[in-house]
Protein backbone atom coordinates (compact mmCIF):
# COMPACT_ATOMS: atom_id res chain seq x y z
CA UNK A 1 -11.91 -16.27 -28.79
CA UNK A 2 -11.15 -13.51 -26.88
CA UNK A 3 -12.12 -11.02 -24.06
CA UNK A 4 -10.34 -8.90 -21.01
CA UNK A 5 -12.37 -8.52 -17.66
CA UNK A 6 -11.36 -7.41 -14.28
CA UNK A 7 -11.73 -10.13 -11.86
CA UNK A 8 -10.98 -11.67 -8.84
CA UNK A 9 -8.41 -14.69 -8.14
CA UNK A 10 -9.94 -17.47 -6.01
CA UNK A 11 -8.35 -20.39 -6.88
CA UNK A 12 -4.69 -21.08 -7.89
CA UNK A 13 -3.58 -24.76 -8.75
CA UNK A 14 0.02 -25.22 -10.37
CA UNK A 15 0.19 -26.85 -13.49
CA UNK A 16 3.75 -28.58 -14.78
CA UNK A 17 6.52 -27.05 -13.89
CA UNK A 18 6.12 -23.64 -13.98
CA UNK A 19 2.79 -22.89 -14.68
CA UNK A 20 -0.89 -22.14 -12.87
CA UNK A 21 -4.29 -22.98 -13.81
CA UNK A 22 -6.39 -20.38 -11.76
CA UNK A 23 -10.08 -19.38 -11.51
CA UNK A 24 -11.29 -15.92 -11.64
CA UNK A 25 -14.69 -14.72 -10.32
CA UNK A 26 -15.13 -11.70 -12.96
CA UNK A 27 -18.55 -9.30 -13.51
CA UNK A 28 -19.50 -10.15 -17.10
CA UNK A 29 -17.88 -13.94 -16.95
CA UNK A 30 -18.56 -15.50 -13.71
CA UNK A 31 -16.71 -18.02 -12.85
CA UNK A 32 -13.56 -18.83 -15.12
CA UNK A 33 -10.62 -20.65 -14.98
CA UNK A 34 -7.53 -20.64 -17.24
CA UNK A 35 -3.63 -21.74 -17.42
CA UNK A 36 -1.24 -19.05 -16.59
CA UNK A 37 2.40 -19.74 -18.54
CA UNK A 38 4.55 -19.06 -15.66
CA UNK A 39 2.44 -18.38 -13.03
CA UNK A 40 4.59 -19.86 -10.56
CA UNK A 41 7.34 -17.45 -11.32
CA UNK A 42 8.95 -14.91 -8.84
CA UNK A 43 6.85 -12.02 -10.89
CA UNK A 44 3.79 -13.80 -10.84
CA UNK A 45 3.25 -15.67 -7.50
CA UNK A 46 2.45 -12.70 -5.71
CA UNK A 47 -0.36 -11.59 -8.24
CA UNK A 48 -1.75 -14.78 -7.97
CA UNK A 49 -2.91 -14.75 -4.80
CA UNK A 50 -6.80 -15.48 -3.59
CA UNK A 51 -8.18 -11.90 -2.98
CA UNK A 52 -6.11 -10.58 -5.41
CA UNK A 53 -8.25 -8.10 -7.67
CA UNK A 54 -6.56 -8.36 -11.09
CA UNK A 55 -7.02 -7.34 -14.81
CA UNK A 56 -7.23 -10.62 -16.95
CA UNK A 57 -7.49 -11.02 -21.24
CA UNK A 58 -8.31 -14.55 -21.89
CA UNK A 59 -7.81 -16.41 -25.10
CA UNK A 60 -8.46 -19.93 -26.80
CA UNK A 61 -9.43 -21.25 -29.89
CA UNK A 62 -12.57 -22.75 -28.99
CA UNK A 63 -14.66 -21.16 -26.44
CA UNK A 64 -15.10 -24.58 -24.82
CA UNK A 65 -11.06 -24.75 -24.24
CA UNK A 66 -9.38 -24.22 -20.82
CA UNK A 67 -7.61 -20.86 -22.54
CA UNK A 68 -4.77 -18.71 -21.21
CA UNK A 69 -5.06 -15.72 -19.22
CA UNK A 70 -2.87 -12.47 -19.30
CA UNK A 71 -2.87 -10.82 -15.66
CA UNK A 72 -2.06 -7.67 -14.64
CA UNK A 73 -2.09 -6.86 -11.19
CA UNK A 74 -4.71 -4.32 -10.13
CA UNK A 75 -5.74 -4.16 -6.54
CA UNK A 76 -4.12 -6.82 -4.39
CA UNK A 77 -5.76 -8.07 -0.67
CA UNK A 78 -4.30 -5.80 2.03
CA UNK A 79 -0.64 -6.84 2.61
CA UNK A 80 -1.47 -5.67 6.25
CA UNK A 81 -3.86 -8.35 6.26
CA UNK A 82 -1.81 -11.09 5.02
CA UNK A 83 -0.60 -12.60 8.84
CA UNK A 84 -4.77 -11.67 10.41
CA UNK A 85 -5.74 -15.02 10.36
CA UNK A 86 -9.10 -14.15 10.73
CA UNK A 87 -9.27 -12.10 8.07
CA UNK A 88 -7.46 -14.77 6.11
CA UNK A 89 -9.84 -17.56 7.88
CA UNK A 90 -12.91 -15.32 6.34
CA UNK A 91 -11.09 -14.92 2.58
CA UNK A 92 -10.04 -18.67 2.27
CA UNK A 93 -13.76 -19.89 3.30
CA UNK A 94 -15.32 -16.90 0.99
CA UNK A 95 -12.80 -18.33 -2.25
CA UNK A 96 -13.71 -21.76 -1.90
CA UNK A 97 -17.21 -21.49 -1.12
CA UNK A 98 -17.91 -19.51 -4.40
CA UNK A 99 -14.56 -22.24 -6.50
CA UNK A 100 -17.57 -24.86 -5.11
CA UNK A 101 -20.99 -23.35 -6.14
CA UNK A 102 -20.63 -19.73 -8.15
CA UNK A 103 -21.90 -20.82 -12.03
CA UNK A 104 -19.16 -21.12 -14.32
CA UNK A 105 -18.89 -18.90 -17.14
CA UNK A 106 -21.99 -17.52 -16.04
CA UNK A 107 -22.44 -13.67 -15.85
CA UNK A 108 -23.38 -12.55 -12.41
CA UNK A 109 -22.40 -8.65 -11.56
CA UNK A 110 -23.96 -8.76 -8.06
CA UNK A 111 -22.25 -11.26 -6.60
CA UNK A 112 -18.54 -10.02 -8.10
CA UNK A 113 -19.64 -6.46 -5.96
CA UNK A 114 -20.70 -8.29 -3.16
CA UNK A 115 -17.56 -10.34 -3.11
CA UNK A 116 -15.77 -7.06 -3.75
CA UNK A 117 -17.26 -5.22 -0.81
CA UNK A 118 -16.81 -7.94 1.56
CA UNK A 119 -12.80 -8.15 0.86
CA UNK A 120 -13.18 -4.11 1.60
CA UNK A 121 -14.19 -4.69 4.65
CA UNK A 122 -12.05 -7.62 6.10
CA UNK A 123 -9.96 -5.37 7.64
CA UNK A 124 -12.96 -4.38 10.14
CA UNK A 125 -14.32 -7.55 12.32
CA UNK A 126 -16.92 -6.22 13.84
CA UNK A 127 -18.56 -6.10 10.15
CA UNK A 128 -17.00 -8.61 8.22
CA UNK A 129 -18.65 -12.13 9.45
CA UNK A 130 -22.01 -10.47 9.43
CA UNK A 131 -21.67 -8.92 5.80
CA UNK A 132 -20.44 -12.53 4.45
CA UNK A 133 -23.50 -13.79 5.97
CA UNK A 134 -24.94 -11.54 3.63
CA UNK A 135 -23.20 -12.71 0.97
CA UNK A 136 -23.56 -16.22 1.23
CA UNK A 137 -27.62 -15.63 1.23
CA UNK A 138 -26.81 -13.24 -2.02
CA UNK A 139 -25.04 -16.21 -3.20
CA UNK A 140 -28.27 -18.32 -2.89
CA UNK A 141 -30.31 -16.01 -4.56
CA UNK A 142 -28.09 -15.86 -7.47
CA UNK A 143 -28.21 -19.58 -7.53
CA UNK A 144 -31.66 -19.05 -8.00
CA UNK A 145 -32.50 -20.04 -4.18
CA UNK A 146 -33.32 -16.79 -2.58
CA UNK A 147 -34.55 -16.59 0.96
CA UNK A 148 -37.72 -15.02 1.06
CA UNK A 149 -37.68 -12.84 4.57
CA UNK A 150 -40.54 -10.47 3.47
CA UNK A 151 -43.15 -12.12 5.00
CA UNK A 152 -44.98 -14.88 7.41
CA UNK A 153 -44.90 -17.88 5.17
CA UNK A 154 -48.00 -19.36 7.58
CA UNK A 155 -49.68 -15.53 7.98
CA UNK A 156 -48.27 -13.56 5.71
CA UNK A 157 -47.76 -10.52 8.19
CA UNK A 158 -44.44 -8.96 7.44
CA UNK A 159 -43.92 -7.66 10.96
CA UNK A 160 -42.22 -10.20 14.34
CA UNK A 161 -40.35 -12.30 11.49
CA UNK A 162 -37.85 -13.77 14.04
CA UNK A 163 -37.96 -17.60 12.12
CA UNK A 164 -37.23 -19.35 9.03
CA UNK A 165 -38.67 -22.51 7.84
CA UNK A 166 -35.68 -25.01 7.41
CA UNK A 167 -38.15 -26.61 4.59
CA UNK A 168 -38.95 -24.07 2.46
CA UNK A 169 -36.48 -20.78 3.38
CA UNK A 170 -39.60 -18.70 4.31
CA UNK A 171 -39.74 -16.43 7.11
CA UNK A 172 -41.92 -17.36 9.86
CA UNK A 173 -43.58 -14.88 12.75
CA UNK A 174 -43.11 -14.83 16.43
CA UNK A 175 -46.80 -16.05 16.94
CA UNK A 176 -46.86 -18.37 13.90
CA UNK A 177 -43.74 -19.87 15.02
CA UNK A 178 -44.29 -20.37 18.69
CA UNK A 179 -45.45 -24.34 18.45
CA UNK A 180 -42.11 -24.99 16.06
CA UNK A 181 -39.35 -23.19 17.33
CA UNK A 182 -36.93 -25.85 18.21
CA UNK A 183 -37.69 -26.86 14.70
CA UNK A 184 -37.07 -23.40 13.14
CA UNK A 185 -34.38 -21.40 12.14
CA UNK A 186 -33.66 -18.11 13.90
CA UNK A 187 -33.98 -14.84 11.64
CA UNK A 188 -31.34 -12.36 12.82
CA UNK A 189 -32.95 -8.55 11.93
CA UNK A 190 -30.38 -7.10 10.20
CA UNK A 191 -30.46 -10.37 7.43
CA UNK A 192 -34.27 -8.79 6.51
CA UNK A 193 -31.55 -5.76 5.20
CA UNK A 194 -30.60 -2.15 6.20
CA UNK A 195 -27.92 -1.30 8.37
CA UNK A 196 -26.98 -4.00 10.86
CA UNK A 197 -28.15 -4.12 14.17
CA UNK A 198 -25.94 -7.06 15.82
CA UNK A 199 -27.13 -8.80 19.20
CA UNK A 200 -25.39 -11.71 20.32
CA UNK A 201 -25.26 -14.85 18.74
CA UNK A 202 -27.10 -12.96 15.75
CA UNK A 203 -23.99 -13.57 13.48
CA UNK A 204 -23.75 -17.29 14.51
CA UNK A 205 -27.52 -17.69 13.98
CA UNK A 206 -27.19 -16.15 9.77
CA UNK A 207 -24.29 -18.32 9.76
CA UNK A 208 -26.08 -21.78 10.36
CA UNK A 209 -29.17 -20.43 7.94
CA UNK A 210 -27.14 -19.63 5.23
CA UNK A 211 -25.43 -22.75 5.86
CA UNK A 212 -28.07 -25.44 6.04
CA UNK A 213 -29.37 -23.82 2.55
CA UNK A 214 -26.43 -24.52 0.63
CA UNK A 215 -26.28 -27.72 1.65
CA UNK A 216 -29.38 -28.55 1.37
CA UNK A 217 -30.04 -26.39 -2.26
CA UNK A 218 -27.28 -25.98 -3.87
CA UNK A 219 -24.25 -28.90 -2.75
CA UNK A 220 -26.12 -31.73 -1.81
CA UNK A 221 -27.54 -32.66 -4.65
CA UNK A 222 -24.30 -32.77 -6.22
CA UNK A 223 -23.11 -35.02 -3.55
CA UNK A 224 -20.53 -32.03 -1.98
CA UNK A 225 -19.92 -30.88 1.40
CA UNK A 226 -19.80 -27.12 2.98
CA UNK A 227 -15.96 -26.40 2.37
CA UNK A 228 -13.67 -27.31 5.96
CA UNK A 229 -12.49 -23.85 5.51
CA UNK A 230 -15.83 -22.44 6.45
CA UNK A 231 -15.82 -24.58 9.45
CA UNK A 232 -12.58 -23.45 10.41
CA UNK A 233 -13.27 -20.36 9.88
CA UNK A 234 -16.00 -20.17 12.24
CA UNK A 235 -14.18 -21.92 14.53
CA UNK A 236 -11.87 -18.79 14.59
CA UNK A 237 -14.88 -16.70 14.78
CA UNK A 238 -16.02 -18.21 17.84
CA UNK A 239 -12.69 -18.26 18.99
CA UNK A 240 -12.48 -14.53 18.85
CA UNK A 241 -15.99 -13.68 20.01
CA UNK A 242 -17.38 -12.82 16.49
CA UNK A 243 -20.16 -14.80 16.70
């Protein structure tokens, strides 16, 4: 078995002595991992890296089998980057998050160009947090958990969606909503789409929806937790004022 992909490195783990075992998140393969023969070497550590874009052939026997990678380097995460801990904050939570939940082996195109875009843009943080927000609800929709913002879920108006029902992801009008709003979710604008519009606290509100879903969808019932580096990442975020 064989095949060469571009992809992504979001996970490196070392493996005997001199070795890695690291996962990619490619376009046409999803998810995949693979050992590295001397990934830990002075040549290789640096391509390894998480946010790394790389070219990768992958081969094994059995299609089933772990398999070995051959990397090329390709586009690595901004070097100017490397000591924004931020930026780094928003990468480390991003790579774990999809090591966690992205299917394995699965192809998914969207969410390797969402990925992609977002580590473009971690150099700007007025965009960033709110375009990973975007991502993480992309995320759920490739998990097959989609939002649906289009409409009231109790009316089905599709104008004054400022809610979302923590039950069943729907978006919920001003007037529909009134009675339940402690209970709801808030439903920052620019998550309906189109160019975002940020008001304050908009970015912490997506953040807590997107949130609560994958907990609640996509890691609970397999008895996992959001990653800690998304909570310290948005620790950072507050920190900073991004929120």
């Amino acid at each position: 078995m064989e095949w060469t992909d571009q992809g992504i490195v979001i996970r490196v783990r070392p493996h005997g002595e001199s070795s890695a075992i690291i996962e990619l998140l490619t376009p046409e393969k999803g998810r995949h991992a693979g050992l590295v023969r001397g990934g830990r070497s002075k040549r290789l550590r640096g391509v390894l890296q998480p946010g790394n874009q790389v070219r990768a052939t992958w081969r094994a026997r059995l299609e089933d089998h772990l398999g070995y990678f051959e990397i090329d380097a390709a586009d690595p995460f901004p070097a100017e980057l490397l000591d924004d801990r931020l930026a780094i904050s928003g990468l480390n939570a991003s790579c774990t998050l999809l090591s966690q939940v992205a299917p394995e082996r699965e192809a998914h195109p969207k969410l390797f160009d969402a990925f992609s875009t977002l580590i473009a843009n971690m150099d700007q943080p007025d965009i960033w947090p709110a375009l990973m927000t975007r991502f993480e609800a992309g995320l759920l929709a490739e998990l097959g958990f989609g939002l649906d913002l289009r409409r009231c879920a109790a009316t089905g108006v599709e104008e004054d969606l400022i809610y979302v029902s923590p039950k069943s992801g729907r978006a919920v009008s001003e007037a529909a909503g009134e009675p339940y709003k402690d209970k709801l979710f808030l439903l920052p604008e620019y998550m309906r789409g189109g160019a975002p519009n940020l008001k304050e606290g908009d970015v912490a509100a997506a953040f807590a929806l997107t949130g609560h879903f994958l907990e609640r969808w996509v890691l609970w019932p397999s008895d996992k937790q959001l990653p800690e580096a998304r909570a310290e990442m948005l620790e950072r975020l507050e920190k900073a004022g991004r929120l």
